[in-house]
N, C-alpha and C. Protein backbone atom coordinates (compact mmCIF):
# COMPACT_ATOMS: atom_id res chain seq x y z
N UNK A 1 0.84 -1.17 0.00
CA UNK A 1 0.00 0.00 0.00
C UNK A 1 0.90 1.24 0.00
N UNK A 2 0.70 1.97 -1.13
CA UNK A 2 1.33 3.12 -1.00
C UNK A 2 0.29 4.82 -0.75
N UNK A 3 0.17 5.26 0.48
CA UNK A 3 -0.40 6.52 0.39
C UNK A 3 -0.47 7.74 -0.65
N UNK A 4 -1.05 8.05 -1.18
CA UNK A 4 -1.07 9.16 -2.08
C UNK A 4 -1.69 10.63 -1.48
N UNK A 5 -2.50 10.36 -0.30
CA UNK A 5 -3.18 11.69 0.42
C UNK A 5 -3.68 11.20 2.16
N UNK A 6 -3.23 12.21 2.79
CA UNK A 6 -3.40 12.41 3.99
C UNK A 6 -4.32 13.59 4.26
N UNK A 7 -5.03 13.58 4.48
CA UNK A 7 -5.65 15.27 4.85
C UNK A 7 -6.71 14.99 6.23
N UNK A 8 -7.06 15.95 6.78
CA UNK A 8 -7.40 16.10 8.37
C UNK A 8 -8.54 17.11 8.02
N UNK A 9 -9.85 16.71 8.31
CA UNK A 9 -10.86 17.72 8.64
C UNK A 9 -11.80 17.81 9.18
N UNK A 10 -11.84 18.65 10.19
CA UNK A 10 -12.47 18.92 11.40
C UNK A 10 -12.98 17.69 12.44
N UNK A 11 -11.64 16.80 12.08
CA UNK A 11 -11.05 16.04 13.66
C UNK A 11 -11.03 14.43 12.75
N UNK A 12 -11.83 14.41 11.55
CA UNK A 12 -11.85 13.14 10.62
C UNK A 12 -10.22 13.45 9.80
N UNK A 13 -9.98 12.21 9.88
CA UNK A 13 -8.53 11.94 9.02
C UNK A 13 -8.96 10.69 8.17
N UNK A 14 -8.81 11.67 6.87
CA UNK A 14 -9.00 10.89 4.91
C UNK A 14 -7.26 10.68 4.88
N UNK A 15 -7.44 9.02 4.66
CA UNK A 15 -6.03 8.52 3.80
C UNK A 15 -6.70 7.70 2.37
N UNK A 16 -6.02 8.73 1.32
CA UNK A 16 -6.34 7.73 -0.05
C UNK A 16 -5.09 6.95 -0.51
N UNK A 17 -5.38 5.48 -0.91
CA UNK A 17 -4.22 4.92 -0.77
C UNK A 17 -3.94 4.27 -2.20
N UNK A 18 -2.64 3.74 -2.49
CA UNK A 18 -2.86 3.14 -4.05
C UNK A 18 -3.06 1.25 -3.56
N UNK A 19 -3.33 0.75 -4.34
CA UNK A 19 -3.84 -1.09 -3.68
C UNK A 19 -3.13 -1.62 -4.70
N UNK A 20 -2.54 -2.92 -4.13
CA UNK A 20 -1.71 -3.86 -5.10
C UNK A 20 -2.69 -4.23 -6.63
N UNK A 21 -4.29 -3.73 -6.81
CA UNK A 21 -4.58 -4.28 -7.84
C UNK A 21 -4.38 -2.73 -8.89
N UNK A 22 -3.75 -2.58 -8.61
CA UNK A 22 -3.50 -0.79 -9.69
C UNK A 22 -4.45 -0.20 -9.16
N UNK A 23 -5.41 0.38 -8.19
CA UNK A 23 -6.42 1.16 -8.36
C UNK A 23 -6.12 1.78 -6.86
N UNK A 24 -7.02 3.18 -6.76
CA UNK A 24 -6.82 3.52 -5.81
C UNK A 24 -8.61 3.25 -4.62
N UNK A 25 -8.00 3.80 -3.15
CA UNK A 25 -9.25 3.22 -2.29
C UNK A 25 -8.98 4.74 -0.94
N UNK A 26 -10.03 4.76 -0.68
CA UNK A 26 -9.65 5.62 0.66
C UNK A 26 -10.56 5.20 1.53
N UNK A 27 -10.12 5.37 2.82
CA UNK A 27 -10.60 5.25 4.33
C UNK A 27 -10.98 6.58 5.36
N UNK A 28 -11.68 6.28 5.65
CA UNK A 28 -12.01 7.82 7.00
C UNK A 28 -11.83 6.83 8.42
N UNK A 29 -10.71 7.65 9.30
CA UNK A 29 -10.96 7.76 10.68
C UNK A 29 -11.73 9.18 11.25
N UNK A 30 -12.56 8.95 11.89
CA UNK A 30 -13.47 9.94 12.46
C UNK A 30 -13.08 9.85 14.30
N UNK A 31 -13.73 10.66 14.32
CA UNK A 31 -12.81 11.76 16.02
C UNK A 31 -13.11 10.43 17.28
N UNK A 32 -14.45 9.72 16.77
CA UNK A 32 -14.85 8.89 17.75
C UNK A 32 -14.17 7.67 17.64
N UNK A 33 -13.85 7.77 16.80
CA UNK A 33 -13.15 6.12 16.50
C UNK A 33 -13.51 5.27 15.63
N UNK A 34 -14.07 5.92 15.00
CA UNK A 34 -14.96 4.77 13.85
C UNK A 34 -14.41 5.12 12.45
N UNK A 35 -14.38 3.83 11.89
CA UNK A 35 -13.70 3.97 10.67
C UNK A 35 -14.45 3.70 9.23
N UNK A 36 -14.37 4.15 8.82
CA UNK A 36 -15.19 3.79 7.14
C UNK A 36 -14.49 3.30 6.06
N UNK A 37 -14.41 1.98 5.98
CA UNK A 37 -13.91 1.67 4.84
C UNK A 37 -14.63 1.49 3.72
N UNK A 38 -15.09 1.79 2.44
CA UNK A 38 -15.79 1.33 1.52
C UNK A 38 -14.78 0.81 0.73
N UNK A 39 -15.61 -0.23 -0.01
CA UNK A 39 -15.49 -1.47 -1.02
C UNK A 39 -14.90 -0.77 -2.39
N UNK A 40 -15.22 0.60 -2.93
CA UNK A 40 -15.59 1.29 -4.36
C UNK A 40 -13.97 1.45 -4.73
N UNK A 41 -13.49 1.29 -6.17
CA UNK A 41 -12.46 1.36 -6.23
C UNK A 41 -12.60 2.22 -7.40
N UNK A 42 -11.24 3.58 -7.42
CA UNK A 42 -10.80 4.52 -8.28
C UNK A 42 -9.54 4.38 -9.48
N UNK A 43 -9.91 4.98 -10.24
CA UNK A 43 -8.86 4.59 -11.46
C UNK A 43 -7.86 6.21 -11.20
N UNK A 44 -7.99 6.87 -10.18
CA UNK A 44 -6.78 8.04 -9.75
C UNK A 44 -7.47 8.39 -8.37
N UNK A 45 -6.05 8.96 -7.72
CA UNK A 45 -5.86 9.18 -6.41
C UNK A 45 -6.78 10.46 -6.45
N UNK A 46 -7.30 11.28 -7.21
CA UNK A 46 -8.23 12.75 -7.15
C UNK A 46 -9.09 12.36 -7.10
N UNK A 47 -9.41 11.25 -7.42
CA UNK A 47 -11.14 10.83 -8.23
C UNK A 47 -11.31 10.24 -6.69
N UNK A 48 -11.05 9.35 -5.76
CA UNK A 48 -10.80 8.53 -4.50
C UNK A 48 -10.74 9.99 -3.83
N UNK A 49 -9.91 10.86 -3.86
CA UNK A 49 -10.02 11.91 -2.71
C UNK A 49 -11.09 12.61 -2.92
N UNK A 50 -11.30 13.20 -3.91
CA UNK A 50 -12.83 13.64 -3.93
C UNK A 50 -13.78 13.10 -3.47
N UNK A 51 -14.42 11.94 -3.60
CA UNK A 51 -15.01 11.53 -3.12
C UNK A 51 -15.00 10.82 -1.61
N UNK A 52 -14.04 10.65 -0.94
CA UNK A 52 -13.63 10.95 0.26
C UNK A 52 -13.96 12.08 1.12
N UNK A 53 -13.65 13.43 0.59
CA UNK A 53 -13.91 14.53 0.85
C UNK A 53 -15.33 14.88 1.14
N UNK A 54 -16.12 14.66 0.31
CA UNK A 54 -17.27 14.34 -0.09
C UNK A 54 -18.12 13.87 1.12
N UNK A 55 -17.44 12.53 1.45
CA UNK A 55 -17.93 11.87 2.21
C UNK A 55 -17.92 12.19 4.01
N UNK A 56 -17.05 13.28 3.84
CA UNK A 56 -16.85 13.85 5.22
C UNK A 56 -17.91 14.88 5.60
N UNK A 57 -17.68 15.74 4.56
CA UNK A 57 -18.73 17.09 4.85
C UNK A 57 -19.95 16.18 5.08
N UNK A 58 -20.28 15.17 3.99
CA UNK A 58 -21.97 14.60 4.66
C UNK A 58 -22.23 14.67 6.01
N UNK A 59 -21.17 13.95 6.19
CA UNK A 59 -21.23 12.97 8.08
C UNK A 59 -21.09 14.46 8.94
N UNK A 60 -20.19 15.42 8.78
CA UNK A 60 -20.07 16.85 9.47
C UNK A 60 -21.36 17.44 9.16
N UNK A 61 -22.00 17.39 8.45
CA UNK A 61 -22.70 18.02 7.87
C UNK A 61 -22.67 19.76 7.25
N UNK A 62 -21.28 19.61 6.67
CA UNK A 62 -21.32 20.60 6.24
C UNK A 62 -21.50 20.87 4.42
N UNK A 63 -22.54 19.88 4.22
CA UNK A 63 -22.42 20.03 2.79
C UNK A 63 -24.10 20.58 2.96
């Protein structure tokens, strides 16, 4: 596994990562401890962080 993005927001930490099958995947740790892994796999590390990103503001609710 090689990391491609780290980013921190508002106490959730997004790692998008690259996966031994060529594609990329990202994970959320959130402030409580809970982690989100989804299954969905990206053909680039922007396309995976975006939607990562994405997936934070929901849960914050700042979208």
């Amino acid at each position: 596994m090689k990391i491609e993005h780290l980013v921190s927001i508002d106490g959730a930490i997004l790692v998008v990562y690259y996966t031994s099958g060529s594609c990329y995947q990202y994970e959320i740790a959130f402030w409580d401890g809970s982690i989100y892994q989804p299954t969905e796999i990206y053909y680039t590390a922007e396309a995976a962080l975006k939607v990562g990103i994405e997936r934070i503001k929901i849960v914050i609710g700042r979208e």
